[in-house]
N, C-alpha and C. Protein backbone atom coordinates (compact mmCIF):
# COMPACT_ATOMS: atom_id res chain seq x y z
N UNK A 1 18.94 6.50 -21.27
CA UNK A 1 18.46 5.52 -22.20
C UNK A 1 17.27 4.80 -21.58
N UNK A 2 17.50 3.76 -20.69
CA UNK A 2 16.28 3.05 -20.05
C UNK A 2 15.46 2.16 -20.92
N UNK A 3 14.82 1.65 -20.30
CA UNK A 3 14.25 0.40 -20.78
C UNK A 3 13.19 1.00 -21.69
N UNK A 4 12.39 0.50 -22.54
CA UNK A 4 11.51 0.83 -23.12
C UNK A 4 10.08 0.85 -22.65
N UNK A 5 9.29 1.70 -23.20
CA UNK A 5 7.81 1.58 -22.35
C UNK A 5 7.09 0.21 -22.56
N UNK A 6 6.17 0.17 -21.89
CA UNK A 6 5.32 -1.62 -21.97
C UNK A 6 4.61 -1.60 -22.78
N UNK A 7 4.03 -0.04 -23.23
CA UNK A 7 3.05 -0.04 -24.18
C UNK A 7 2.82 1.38 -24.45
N UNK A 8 1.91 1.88 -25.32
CA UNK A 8 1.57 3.01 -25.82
C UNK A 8 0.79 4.08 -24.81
N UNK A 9 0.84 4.95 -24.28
CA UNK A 9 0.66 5.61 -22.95
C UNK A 9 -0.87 5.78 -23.45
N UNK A 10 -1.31 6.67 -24.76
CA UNK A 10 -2.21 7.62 -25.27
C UNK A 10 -3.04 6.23 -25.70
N UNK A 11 -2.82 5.14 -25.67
CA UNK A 11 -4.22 4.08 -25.99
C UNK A 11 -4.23 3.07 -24.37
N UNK A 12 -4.34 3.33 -23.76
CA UNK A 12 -4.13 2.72 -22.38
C UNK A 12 -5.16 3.44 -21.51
N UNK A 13 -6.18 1.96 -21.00
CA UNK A 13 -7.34 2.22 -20.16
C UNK A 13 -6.47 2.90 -18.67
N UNK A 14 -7.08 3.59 -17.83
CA UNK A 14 -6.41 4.11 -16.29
C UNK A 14 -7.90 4.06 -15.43
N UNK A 15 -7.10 3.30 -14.54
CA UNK A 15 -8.57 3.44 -13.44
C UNK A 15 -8.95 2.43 -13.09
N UNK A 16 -10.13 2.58 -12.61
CA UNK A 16 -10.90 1.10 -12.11
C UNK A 16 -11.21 0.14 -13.64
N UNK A 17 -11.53 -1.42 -13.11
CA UNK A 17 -11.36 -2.05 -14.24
C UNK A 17 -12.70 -2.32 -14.31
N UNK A 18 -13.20 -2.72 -15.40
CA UNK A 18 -14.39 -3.20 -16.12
C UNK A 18 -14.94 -4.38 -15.79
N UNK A 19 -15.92 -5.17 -14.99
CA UNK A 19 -16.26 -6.27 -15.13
C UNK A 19 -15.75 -7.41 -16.34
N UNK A 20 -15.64 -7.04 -17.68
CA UNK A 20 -15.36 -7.43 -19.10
C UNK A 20 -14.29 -7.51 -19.09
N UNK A 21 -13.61 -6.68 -18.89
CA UNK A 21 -11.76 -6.58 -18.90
C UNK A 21 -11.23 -7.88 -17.86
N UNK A 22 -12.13 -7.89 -16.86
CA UNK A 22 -11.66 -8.56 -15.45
C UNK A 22 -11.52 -10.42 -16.04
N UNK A 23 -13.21 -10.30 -16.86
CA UNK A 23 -13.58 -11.51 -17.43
C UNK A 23 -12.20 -11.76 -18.69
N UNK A 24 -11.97 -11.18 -19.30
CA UNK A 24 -11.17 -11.16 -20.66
C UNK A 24 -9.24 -11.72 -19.95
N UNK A 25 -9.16 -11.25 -18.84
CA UNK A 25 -8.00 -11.18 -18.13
C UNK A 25 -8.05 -12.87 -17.75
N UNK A 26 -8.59 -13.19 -17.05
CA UNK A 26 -8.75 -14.67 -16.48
C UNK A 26 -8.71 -15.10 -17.68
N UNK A 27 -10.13 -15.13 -18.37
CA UNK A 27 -10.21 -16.55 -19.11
C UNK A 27 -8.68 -16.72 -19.97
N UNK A 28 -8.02 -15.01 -20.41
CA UNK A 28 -6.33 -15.55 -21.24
C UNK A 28 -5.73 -16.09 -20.30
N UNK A 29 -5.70 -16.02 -19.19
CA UNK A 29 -4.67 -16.82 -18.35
C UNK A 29 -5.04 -18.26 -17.88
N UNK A 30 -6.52 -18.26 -18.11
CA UNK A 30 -6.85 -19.67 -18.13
C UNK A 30 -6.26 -20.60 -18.79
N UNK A 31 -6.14 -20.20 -20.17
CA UNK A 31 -5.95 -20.57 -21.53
C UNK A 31 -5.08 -20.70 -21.29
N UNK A 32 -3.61 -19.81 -21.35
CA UNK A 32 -2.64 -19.70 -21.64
C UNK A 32 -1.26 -19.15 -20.42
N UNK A 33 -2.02 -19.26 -19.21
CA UNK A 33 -0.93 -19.14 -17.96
C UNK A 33 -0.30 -17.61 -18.31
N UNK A 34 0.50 -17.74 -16.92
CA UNK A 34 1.00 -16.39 -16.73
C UNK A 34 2.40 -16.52 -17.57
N UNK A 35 2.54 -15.44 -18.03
CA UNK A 35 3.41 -15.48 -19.08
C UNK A 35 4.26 -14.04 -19.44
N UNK A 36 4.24 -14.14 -20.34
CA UNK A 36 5.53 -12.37 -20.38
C UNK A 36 3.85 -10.99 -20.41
N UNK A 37 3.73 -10.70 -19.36
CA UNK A 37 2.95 -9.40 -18.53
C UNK A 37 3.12 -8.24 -20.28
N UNK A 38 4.10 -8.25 -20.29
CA UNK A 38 4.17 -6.77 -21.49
C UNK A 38 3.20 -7.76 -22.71
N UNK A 39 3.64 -8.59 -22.99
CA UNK A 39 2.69 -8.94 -24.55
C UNK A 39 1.12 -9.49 -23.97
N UNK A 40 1.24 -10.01 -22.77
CA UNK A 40 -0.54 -9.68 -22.98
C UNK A 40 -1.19 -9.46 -22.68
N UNK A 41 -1.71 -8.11 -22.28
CA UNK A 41 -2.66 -7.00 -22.76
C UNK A 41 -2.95 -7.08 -24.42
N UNK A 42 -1.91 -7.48 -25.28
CA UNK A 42 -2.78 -7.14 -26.95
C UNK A 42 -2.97 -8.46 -27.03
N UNK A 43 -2.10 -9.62 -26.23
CA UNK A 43 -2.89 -10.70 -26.73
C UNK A 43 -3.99 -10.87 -26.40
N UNK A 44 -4.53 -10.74 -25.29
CA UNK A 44 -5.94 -10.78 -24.48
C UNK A 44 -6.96 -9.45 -24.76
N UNK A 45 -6.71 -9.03 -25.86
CA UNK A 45 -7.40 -7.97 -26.03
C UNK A 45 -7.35 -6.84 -25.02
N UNK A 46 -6.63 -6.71 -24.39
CA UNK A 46 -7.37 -5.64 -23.43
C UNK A 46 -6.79 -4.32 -23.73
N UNK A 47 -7.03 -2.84 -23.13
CA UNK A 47 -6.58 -2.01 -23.37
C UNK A 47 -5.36 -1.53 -22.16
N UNK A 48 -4.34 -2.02 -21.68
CA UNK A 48 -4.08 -2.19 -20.32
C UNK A 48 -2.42 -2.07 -20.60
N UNK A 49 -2.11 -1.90 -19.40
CA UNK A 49 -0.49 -1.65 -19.76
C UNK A 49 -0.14 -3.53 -19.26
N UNK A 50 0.80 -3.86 -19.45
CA UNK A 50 1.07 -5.43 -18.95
C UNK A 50 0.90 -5.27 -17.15
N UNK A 51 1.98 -4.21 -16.49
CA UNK A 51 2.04 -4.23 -15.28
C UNK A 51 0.79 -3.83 -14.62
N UNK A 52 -0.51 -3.22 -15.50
CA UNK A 52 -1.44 -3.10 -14.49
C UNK A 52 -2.43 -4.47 -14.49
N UNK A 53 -1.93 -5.35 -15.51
CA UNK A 53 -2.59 -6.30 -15.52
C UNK A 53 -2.30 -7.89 -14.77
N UNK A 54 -0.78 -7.52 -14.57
CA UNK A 54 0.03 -8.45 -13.75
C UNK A 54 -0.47 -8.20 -12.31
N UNK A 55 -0.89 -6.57 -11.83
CA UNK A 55 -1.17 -6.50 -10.13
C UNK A 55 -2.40 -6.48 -10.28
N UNK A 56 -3.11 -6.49 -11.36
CA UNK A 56 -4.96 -7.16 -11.11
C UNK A 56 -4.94 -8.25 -11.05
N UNK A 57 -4.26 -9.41 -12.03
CA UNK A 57 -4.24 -10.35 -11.60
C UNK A 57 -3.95 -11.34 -9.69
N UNK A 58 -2.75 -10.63 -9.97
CA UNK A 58 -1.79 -11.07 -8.44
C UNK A 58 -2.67 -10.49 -6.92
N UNK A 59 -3.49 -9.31 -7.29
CA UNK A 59 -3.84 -8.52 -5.82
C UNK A 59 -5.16 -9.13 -5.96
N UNK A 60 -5.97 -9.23 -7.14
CA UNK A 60 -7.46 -8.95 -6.67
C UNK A 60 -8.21 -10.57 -8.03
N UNK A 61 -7.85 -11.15 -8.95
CA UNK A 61 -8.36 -11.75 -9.27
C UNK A 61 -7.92 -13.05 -9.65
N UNK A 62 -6.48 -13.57 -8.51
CA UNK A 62 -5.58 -14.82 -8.68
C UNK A 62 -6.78 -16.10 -7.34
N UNK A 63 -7.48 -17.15 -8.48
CA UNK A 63 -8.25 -17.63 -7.72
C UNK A 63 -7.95 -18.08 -6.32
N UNK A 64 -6.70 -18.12 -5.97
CA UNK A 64 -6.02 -18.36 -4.63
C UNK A 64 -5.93 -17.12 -3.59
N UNK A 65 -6.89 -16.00 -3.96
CA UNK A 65 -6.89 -15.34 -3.43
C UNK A 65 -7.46 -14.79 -2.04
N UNK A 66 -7.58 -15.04 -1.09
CA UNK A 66 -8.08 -15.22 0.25
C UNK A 66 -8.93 -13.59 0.74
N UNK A 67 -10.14 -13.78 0.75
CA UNK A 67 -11.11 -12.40 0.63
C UNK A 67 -11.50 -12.37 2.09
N UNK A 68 -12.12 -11.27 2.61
CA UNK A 68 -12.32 -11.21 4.15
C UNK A 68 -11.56 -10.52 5.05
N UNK A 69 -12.00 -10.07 6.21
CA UNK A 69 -11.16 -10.17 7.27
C UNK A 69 -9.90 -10.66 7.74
N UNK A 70 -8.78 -10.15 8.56
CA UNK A 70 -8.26 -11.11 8.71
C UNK A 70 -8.39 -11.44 10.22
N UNK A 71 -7.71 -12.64 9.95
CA UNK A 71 -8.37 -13.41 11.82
C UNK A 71 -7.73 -13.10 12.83
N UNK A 72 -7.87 -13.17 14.21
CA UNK A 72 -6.62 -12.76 15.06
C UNK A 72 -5.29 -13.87 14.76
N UNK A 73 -5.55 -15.09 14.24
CA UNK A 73 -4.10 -15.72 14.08
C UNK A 73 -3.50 -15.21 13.39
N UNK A 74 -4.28 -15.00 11.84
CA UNK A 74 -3.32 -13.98 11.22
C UNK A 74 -2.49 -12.90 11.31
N UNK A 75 -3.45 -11.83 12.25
CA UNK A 75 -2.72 -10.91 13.02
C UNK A 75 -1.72 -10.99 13.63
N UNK A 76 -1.56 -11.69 14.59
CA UNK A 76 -0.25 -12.40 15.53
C UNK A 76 0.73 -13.14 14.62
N UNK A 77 0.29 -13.69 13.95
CA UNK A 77 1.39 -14.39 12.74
C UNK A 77 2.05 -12.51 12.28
N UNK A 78 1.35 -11.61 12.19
CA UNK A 78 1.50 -10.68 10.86
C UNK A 78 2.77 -9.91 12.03
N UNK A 79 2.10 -9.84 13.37
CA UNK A 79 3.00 -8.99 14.72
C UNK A 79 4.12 -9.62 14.60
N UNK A 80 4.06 -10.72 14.66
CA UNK A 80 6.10 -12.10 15.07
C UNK A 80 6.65 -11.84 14.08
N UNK A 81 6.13 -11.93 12.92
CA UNK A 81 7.19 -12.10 11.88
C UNK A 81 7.72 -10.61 11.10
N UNK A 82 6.60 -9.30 11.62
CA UNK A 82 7.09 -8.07 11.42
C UNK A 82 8.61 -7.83 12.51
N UNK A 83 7.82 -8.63 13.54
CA UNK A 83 9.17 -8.31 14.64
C UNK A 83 10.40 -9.11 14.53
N UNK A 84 10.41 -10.05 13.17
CA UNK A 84 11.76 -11.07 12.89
C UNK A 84 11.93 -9.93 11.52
N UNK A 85 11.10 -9.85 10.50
CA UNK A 85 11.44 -9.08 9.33
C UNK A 85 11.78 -7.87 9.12
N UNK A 86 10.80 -7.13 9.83
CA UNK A 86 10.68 -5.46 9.81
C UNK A 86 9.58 -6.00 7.93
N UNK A 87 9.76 -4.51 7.83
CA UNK A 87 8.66 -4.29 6.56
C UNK A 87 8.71 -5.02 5.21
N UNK A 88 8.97 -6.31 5.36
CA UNK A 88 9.66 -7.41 4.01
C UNK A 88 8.36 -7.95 3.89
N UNK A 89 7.29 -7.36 3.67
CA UNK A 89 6.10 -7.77 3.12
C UNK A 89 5.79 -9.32 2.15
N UNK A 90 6.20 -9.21 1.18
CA UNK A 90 6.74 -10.56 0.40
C UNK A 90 6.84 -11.82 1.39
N UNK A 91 7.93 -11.45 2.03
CA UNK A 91 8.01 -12.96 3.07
C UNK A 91 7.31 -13.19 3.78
N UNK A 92 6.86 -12.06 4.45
CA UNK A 92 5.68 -12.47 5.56
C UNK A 92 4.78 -12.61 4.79
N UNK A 93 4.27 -12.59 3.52
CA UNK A 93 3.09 -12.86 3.05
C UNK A 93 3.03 -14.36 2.37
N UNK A 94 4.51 -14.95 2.16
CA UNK A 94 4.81 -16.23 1.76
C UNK A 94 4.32 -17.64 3.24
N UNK A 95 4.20 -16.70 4.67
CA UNK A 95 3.66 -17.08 5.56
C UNK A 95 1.94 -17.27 5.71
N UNK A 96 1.72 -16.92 4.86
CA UNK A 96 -0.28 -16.65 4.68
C UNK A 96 -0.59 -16.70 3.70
N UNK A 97 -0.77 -18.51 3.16
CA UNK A 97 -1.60 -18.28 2.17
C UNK A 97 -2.63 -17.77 1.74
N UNK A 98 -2.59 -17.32 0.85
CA UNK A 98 -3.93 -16.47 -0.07
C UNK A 98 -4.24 -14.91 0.43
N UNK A 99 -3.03 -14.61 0.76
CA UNK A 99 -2.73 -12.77 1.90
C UNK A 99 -1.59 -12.47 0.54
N UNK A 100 -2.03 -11.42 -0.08
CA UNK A 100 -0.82 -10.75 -0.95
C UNK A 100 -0.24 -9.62 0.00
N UNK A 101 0.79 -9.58 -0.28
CA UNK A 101 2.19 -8.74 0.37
C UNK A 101 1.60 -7.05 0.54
N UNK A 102 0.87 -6.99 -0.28
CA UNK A 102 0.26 -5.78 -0.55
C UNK A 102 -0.89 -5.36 0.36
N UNK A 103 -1.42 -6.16 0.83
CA UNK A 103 -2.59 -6.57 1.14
C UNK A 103 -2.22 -6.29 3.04
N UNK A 104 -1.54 -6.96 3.03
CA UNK A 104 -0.89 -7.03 4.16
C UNK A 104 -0.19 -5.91 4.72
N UNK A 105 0.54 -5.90 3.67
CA UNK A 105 1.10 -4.07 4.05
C UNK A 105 0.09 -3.08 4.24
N UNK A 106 -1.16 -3.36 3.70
CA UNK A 106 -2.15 -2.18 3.70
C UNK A 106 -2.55 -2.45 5.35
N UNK A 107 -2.74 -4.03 5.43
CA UNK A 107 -3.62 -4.43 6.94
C UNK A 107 -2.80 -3.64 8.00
N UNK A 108 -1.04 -3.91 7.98
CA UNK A 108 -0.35 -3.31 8.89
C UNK A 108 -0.65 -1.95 9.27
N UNK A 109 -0.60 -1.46 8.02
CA UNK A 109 -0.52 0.58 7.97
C UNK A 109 -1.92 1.03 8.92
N UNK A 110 -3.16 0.54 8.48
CA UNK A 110 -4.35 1.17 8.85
C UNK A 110 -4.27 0.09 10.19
N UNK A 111 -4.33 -1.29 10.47
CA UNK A 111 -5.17 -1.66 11.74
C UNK A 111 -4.13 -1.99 12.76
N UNK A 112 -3.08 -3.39 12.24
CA UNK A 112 -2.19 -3.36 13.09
C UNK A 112 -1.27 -2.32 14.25
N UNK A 113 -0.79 -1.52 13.31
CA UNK A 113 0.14 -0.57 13.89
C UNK A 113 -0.97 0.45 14.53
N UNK A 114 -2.02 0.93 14.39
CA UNK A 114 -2.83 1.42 14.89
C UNK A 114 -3.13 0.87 16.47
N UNK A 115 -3.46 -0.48 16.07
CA UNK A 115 -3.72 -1.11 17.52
C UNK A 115 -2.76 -1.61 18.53
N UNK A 116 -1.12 -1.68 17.95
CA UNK A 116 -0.34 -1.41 18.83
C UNK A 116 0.18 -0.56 19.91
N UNK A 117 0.13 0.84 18.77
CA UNK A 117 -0.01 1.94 19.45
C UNK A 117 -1.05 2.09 21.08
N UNK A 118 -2.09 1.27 20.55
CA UNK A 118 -2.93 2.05 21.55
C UNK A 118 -2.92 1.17 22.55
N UNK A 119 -2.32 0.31 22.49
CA UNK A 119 -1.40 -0.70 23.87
C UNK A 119 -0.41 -0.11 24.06
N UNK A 120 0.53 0.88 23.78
CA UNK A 120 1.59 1.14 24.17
C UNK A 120 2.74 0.77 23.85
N UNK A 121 2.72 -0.11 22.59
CA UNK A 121 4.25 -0.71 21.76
C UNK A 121 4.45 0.04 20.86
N UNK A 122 5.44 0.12 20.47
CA UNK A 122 6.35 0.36 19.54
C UNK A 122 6.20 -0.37 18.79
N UNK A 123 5.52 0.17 17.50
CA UNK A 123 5.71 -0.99 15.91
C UNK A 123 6.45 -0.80 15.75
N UNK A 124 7.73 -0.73 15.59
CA UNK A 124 9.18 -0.86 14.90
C UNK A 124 9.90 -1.62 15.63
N UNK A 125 9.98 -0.99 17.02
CA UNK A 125 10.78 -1.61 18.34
C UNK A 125 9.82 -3.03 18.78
N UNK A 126 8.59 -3.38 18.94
CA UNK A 126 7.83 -4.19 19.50
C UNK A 126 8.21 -5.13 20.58
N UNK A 127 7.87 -3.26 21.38
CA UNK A 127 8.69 -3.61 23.01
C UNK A 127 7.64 -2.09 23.17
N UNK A 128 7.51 -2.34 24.69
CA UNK A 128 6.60 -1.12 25.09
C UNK A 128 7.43 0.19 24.82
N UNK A 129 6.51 1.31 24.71
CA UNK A 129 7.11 2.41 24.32
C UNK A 129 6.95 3.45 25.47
N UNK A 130 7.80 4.50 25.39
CA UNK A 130 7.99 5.58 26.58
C UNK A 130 6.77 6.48 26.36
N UNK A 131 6.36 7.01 27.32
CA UNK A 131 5.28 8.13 26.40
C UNK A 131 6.12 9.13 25.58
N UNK A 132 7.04 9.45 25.36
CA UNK A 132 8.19 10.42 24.50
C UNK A 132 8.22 9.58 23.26
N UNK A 133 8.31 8.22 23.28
CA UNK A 133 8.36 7.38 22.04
C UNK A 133 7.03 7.17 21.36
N UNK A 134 6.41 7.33 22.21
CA UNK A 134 4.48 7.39 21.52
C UNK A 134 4.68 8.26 21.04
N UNK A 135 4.37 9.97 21.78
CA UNK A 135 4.24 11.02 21.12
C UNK A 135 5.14 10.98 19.70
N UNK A 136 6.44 10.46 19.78
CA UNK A 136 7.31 10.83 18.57
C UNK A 136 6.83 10.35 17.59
N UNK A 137 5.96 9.20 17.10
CA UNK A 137 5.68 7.97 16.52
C UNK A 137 4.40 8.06 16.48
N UNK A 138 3.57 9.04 16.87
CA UNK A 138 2.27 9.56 16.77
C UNK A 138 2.48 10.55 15.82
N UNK A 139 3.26 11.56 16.19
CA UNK A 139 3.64 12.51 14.95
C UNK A 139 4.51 12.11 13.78
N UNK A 140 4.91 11.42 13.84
CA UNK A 140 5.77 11.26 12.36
C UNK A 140 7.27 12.04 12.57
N UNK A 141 7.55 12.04 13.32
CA UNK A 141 8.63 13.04 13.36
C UNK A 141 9.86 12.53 14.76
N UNK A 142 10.89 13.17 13.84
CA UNK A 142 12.39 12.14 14.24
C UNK A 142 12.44 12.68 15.81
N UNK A 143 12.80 12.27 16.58
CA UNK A 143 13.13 12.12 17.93
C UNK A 143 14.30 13.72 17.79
N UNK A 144 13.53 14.18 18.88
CA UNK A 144 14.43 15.75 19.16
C UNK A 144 13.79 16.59 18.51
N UNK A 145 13.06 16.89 17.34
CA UNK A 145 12.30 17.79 16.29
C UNK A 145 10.90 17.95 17.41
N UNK A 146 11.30 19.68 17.29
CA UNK A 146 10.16 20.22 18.14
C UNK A 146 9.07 20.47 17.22
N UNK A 147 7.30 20.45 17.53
CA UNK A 147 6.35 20.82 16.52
C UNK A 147 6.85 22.50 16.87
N UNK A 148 6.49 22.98 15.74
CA UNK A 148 6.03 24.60 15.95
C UNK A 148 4.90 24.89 16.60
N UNK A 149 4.69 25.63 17.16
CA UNK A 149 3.21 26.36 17.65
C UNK A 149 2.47 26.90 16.96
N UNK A 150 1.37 26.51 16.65
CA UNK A 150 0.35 26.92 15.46
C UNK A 150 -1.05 27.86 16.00
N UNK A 151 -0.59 29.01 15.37
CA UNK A 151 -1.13 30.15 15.19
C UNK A 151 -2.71 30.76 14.26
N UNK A 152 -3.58 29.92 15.35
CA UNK A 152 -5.00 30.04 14.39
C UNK A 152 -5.52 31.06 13.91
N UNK A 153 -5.02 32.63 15.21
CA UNK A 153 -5.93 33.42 15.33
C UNK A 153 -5.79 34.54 13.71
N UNK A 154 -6.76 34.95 13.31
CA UNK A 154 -7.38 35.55 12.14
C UNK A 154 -7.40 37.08 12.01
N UNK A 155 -6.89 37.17 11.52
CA UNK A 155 -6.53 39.07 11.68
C UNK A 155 -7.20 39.92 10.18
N UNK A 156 -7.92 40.38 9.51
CA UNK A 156 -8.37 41.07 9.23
C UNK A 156 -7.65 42.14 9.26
N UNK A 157 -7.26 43.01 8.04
CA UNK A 157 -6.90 44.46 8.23
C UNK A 157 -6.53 45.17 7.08
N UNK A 158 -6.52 46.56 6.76
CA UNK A 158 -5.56 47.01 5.45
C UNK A 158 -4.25 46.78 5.30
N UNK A 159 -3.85 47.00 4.32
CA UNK A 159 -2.19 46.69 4.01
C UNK A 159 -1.07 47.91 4.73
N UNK A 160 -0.54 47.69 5.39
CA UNK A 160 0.01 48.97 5.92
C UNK A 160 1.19 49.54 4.72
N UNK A 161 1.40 50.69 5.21
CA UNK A 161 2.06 51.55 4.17
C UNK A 161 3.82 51.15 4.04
N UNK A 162 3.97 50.64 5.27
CA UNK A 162 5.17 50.46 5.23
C UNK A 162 5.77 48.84 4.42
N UNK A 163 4.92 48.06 4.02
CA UNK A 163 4.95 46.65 4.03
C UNK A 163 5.33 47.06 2.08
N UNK A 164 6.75 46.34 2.26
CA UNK A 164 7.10 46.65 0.32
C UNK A 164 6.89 45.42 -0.16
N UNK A 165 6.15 45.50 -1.81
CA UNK A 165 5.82 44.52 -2.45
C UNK A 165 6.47 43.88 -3.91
């Protein structure tokens, strides 16, 4: 059964948003605050499903939204409280104003955990790591799982007679 759709799939903009749409989005919420996400898109004219208009709002055009870099305090705020939370994005982002959860999760994935690594911690554990715990955590892959040996070389040849198809 399930819930019903938010809106009509086959009249619904996808993709990057429009300068106009962006403008049309604010000024209804100017007007009229955040409110039930499914009804407005048709109240505000737009062509939009509610939920893609609820995470344009919330990620990229909520005037409290904090643009830029982030600073090394932030960073170190983002390291302590990954190492009290683990991946609860939301809360640690309730720690930084004008940092959406999202936002943050993205900062972790590409720079943070990147630059831990290359000190030698453990983003999960955030405690130094073994070189066995690097390598494992460099590859993506569970502790004990051997890579295969990968086989570049290029062979060229006819089909032999014996090979059934």
């Amino acid at each position: 059964m399930g819930r019903t759709p938010c809106c009509e799939k086959g009249h619904t903009n996808k993709g990057a948003w429009a300068r106009e749409e962006d403008e049309r989005l604010i000024a209804y919420i100017q007007a009229h605050g955040e409110g039930c996400w499914r009804s407005l898109p048709k109240a505000a004219g737009l062509l939009r499903c509610g939920k893609s208009c609820r995470l344009r709002w919330i990620n990229y055009l909520r005037p409290d939204v904090k643009r830029g870099n982030f600073t090394d305090e932030e960073n170190d705020l983002i390291i302590k409280l990954h190492s009290l939370l683990g991946n609860k994005w939301s809360k640690i982002a309730a720690s930084l104003p004008g940092r959406t959860d999202n936002e943050i999760k993205n900062h972790w994935n590409t720079h943070i955990k990147r630059k831990l690594l290359s000190k030698g911690i453990d983003p999960t554990k955030h405690r130094p790591a073994t070189e066995h715990e690097l390598t494992r955590i460099n590859q993506n892959k569970p502790a004990g799982e051997k890579s295969p040996e990968l086989n570049l070389e290029l062979r060229i040849s006819l089909p032999s007679s014996s090979a059934s198809i």
